[in-house]
Protein backbone atom coordinates (compact mmCIF):
# COMPACT_ATOMS: atom_id res chain seq x y z
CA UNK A 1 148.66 126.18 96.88
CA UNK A 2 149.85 127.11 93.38
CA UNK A 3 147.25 126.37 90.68
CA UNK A 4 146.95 126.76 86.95
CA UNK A 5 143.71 127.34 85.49
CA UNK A 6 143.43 126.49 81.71
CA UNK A 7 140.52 128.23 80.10
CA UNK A 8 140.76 131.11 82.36
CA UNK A 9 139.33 133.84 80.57
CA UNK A 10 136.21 131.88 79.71
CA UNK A 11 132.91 131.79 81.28
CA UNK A 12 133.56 128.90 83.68
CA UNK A 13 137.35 129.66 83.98
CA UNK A 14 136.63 133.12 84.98
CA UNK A 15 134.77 132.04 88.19
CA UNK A 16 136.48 129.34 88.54
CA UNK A 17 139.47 132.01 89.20
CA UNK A 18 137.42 134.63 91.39
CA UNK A 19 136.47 131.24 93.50
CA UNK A 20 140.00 129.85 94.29
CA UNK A 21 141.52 133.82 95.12
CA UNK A 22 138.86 133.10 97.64
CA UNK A 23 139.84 129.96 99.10
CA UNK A 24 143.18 131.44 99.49
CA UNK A 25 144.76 129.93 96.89
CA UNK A 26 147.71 131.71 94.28
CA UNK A 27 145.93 131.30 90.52
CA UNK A 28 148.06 131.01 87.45
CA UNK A 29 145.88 131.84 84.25
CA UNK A 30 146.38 129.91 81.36
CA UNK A 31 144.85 132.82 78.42
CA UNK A 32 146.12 133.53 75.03
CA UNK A 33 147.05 136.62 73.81
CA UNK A 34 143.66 137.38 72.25
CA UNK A 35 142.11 136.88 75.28
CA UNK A 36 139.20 138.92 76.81
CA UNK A 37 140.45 138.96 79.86
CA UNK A 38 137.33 140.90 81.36
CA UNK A 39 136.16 137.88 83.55
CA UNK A 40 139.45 137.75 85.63
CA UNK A 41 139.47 139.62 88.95
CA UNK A 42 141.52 142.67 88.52
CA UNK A 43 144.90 142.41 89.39
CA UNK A 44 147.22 144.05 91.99
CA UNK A 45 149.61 143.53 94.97
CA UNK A 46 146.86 142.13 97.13
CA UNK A 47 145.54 139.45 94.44
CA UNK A 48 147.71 136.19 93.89
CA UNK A 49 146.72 136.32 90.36
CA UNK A 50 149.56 135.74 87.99
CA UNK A 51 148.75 135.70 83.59
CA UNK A 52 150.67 132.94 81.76
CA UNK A 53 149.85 133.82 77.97
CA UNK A 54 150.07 130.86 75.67
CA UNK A 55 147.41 127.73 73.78
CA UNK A 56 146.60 124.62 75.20
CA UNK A 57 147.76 123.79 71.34
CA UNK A 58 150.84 124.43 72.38
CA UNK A 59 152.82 122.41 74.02
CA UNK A 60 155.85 124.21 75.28
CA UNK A 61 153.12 126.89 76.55
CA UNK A 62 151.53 124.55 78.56
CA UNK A 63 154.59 122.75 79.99
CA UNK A 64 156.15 126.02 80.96
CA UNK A 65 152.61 127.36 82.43
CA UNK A 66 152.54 124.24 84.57
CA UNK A 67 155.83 124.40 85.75
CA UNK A 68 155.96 124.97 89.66
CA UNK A 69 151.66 124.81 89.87
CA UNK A 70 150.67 121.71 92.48
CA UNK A 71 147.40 121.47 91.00
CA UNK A 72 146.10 122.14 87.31
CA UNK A 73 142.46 122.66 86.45
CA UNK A 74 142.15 122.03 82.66
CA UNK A 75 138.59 123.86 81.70
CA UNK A 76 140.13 125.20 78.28
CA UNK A 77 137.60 123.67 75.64
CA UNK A 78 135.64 125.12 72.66
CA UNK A 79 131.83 125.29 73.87
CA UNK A 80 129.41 124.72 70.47
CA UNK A 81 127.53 122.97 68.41
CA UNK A 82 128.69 123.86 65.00
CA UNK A 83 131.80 125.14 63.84
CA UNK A 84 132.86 125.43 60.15
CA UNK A 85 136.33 123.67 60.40
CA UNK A 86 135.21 121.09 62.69
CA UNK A 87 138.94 119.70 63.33
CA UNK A 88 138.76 122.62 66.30
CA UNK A 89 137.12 120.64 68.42
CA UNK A 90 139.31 117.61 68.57
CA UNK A 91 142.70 120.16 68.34
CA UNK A 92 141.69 122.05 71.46
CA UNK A 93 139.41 119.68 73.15
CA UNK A 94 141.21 116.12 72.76
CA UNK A 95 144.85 117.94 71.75
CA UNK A 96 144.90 120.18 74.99
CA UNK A 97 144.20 117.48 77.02
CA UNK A 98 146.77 115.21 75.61
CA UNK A 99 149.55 118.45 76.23
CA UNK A 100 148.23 118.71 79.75
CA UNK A 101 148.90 115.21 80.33
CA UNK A 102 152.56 114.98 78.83
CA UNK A 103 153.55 118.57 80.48
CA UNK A 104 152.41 116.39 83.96
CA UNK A 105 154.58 114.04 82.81
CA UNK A 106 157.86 116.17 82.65
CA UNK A 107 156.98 118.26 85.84
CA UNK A 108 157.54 117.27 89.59
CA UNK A 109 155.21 119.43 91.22
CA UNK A 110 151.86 118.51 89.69
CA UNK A 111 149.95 116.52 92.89
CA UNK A 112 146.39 116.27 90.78
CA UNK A 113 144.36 117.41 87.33
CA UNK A 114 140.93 118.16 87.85
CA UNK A 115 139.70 118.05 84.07
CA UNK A 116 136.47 119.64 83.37
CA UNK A 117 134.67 117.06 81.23
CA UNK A 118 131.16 117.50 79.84
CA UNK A 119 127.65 115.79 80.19
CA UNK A 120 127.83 115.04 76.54
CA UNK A 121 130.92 112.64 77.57
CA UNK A 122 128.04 110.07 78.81
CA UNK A 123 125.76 109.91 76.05
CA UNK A 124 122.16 110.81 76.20
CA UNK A 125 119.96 109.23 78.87
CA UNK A 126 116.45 108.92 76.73
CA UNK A 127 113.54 107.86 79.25
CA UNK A 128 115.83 107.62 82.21
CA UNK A 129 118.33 109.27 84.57
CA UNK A 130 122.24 108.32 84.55
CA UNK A 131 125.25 108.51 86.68
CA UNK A 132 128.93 108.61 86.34
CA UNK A 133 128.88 104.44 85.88
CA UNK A 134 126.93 105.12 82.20
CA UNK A 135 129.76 105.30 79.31
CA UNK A 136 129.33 106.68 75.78
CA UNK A 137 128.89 104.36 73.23
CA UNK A 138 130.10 106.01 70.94
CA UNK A 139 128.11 104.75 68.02
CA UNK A 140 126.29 107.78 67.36
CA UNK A 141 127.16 112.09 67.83
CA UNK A 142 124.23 114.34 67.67
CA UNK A 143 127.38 117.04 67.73
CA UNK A 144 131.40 117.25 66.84
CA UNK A 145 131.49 118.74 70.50
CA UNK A 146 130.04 115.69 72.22
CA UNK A 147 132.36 113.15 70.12
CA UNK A 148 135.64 115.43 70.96
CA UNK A 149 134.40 115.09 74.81
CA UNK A 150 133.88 111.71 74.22
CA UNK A 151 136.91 110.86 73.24
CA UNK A 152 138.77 113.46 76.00
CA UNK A 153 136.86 111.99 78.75
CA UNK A 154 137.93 108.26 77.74
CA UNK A 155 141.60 109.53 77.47
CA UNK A 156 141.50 110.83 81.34
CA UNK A 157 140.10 107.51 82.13
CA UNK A 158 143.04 105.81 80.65
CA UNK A 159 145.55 108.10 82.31
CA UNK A 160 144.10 107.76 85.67
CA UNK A 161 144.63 104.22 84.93
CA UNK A 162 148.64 104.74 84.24
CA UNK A 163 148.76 106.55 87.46
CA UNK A 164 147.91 110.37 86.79
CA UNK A 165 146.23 111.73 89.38
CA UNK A 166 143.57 113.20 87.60
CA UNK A 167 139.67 113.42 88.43
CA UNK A 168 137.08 114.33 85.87
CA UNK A 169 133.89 116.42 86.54
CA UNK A 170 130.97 116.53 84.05
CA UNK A 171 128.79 120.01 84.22
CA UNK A 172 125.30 120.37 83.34
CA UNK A 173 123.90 122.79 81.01
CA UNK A 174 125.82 125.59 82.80
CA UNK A 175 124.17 129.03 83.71
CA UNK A 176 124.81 132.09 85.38
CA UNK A 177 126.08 136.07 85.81
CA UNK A 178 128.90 135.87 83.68
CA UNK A 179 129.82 136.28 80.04
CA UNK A 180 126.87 135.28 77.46
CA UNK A 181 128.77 132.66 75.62
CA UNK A 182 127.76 129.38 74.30
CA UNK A 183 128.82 127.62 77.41
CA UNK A 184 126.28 130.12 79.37
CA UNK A 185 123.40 128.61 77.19
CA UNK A 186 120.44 129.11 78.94
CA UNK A 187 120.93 132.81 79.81
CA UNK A 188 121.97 133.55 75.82
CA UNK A 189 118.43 131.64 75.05
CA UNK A 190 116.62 133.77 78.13
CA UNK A 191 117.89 137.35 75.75
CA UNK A 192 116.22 135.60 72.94
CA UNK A 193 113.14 134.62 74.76
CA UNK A 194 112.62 138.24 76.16
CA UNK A 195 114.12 140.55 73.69
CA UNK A 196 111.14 138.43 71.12
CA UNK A 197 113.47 136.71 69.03
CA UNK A 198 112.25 133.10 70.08
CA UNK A 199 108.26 133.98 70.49
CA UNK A 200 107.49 130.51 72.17
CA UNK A 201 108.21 126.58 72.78
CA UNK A 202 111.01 124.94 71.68
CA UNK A 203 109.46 121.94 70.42
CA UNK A 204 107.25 119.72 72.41
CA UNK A 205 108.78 119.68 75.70
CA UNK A 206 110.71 116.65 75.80
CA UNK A 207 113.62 117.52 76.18
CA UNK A 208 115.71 116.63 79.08
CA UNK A 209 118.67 118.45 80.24
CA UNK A 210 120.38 118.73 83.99
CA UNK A 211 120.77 122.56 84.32
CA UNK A 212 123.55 124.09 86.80
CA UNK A 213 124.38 127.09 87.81
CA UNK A 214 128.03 128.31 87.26
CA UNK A 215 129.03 128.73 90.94
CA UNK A 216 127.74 125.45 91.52
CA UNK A 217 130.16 124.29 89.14
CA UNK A 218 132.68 125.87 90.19
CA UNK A 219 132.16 124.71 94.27
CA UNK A 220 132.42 120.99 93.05
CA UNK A 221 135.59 121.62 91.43
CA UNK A 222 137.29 122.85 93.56
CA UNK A 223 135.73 120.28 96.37
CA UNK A 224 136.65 118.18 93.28
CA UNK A 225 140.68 119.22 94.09
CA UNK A 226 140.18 118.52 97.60
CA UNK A 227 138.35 115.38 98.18
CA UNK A 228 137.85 113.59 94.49
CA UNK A 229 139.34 110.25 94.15
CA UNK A 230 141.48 109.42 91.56
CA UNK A 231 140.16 108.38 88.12
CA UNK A 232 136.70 109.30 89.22
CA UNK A 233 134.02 111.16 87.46
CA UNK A 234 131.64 113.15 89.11
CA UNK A 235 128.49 115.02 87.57
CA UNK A 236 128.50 118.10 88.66
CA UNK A 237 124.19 117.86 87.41
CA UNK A 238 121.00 119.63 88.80
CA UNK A 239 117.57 119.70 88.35
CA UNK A 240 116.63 117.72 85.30
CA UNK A 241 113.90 119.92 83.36
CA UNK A 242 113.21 120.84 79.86
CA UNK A 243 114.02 124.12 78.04
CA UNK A 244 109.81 124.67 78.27
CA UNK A 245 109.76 124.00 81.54
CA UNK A 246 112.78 126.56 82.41
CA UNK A 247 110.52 129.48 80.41
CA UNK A 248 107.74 128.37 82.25
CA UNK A 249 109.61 129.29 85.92
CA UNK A 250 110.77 132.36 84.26
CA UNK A 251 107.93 133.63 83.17
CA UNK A 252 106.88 133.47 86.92
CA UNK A 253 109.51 134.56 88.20
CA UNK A 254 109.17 137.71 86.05
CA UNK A 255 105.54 137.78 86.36
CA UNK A 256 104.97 138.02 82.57
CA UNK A 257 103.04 135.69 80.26
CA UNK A 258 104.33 132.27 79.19
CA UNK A 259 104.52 131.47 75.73
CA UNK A 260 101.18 130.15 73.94
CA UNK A 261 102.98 128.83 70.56
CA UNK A 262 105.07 125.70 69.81
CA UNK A 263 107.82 125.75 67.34
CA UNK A 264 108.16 122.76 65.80
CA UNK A 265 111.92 121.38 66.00
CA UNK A 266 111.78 121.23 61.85
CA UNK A 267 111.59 124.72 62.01
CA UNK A 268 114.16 125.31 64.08
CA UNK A 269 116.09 122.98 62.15
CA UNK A 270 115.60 124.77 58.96
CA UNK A 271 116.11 128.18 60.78
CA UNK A 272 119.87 126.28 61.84
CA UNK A 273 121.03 125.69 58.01
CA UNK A 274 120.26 129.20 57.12
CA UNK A 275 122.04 130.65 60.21
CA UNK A 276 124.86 128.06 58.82
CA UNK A 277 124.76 129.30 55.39
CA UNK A 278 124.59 132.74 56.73
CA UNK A 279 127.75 132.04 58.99
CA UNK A 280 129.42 130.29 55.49
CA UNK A 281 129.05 134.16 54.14
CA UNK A 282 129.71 135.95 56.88
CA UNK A 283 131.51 134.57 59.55
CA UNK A 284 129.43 135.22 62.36
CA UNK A 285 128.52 131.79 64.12
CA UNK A 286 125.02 130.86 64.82
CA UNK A 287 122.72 130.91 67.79
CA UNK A 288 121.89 127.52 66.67
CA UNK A 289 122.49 124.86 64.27
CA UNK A 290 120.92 121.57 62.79
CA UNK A 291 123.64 119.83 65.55
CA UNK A 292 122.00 121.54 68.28
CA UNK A 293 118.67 120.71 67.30
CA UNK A 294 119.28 117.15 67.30
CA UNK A 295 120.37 116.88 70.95
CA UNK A 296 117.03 118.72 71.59
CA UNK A 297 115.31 115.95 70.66
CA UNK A 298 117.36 113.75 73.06
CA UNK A 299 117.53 113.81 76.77
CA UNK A 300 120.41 114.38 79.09
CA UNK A 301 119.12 113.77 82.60
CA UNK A 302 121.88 113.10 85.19
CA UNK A 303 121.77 112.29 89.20
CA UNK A 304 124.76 114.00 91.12
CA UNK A 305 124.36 112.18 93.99
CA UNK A 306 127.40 110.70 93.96
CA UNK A 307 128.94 114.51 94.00
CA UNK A 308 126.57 115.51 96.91
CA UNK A 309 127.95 112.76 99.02
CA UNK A 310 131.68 112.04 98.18
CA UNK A 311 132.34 116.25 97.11
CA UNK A 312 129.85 117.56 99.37
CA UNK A 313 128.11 119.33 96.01
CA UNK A 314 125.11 121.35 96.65
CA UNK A 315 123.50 122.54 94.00
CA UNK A 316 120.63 124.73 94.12
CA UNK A 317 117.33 124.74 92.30
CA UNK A 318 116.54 125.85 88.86
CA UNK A 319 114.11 128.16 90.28
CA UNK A 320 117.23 129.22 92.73
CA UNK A 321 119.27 130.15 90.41
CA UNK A 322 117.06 131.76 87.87
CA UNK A 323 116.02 134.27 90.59
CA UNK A 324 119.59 135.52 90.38
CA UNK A 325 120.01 135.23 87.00
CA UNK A 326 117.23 136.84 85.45
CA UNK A 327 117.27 140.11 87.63
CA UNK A 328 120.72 140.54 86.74
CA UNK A 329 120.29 139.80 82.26
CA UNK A 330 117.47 142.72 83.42
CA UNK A 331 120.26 144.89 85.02
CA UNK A 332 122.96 144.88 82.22
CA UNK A 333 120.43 145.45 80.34
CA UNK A 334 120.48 142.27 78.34
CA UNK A 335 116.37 141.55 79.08
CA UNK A 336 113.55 143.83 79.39
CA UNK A 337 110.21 142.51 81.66
């Protein structure tokens, strides 16, 4: 089958790629020109691997990169919390979506759109755990990144509705070997935690978020492509744990000594409008921002169990995947323990 991958040269999109050359499938990735194109297998005579340079922006790039594909993944989206000209999120989050969409609309080949939602899309779940049936309010953002999924995941929705055969699958806080980006949170927080730039807690612990590793992700969507129903959403979720708790299984897991200090979330708050300001001066984005901080003080606990028995999903532990991860920060020399 032909497929396009939007997104490809990101952290998901890059595995997402590797995953569906192994299935057997021919990929088409969507990049731009800029591109690191470092996560993409290597290409040759023996890989189906074709590069379609263009911007989910831009619509005459996407229509022509879809043109003769069967199935489209659209995982292009800008990962963050914070972003000085906040109209990025809604041009490449709610704008590439809306090009995907119309370029289906002028093709005859596209059979389904598996759209790589977020989490976020759902709205927090304080004191409780959620599933796909839970729908964002939208009353209140903690960040510009959860309204532009918000309003992306509602458009899908809609679409489905009209007939587009599109499914929607929500990641967890994703993890894994793989570029250290803002979409691979947890191992960019693990090079803080062990190279001593975050010297304890974050906050009191209660925090909620489902974390997931990357390949996990990537397994459900392309079971996603195979068995997902039309104008369903699926979490794509695991283990429901706090930031705390995930240092806590690393520190065992590394055999070295867990943190004794809390940081108060103020203090991280205040350290996020000086990295801001900084950024303002310099242009270098920050590790985190005030944005961030307030969805730490929510929680985001999902149940996939409507992925494990309609996709098939199997997701493995936190403590599963963090046995992989963290000897491999420690090999590319990311981490020292």
């Amino acid at each position: 089958m032909k497929v396009l991958v939007t997104g490809a040269s990101g952290y998901l999109g890059g595995r997402l790629c590797h995953a569906l050359l192994r299935h057997g499938h021919a990929v088409r990735a969507f990049v731009r020109h800029s591109s690191d194109l470092s996560s993409l297998p290597a290409r040759s005579k023996h890989v189906a691997l074709e590069i379609a340079y263009g911007d989910v922006t831009d619509y005459s790039s996407v229509l022509e990169a879809c043109s003769g594909c069967q199935v489209v993944f659209h995982a292009a989206a800008i990962v963050n919390s914070w972003l000085p000209d906040t109209s990025m999120f809604f041009t490449v989050n709610v704008g590439g979506l809306k090009n995907v969409l119309r370029a289906y609309k002028e093709t005859d080949t596209i059979e389904k759109i598996v759209y790589t939602s977020s989490f976020f899309a759902l709205s927090s779940t304080d004191g409780y755990v959620a599933d796909e049936t839970q729908m964002h309010t939208s009353k209140y953002f903690r960040t510009e990144y959860e309204k532009s999924k918000t309003i992306a995941d509602k458009i899908a929705l809609e679409a489905a509705k009209e007939g587009v055969p599109i499914v929607s699958v929500c990641p967890g806080v994703m993890y894994g070997p793989g570029k250290i980006t803002p979409g691979n949170v947890l191992a960019r927080t693990f090079v803080e935690r062990f190279n001593g730039r975050l010297p304890g807690y974050v906050g009191d612990g209660n925090d909620r978020f489902s974390f997931t590793h990357v390949d996990d992700v990537v397994e459900g969507q392309i079971s996603a492509m195979e068995k997902g129903q039309i104008g369903e959403r699926y979490l794509l979720t695991g283990d429901n744990a706090s930031f705390n708790e995930a240092f806590d299984i690393a520190s065992t897991i590394t055999n070295t000594k867990r943190c004794w200090i809390k940081i108060p979330l103020f203090m991280i708050e205040l350290y996020g409008w000086l990295s801001v300001l900084f950024c303002l001066i310099t242009g270098k984005l920050p590790l985190i921002s005030p944005p961030a901080v307030d969805a730490l003080r929510h929680q985001w606990a999902y149940s996939c169990e409507k992925a494990q028995r309609e996709l098939n999903y199997k997701p493995r532990s936190l403590t599963e995947g963090l046995e992989e991860v963290l000897p491999w920060l420690k090999k590319i020399g990311a981490v020292k323990y």
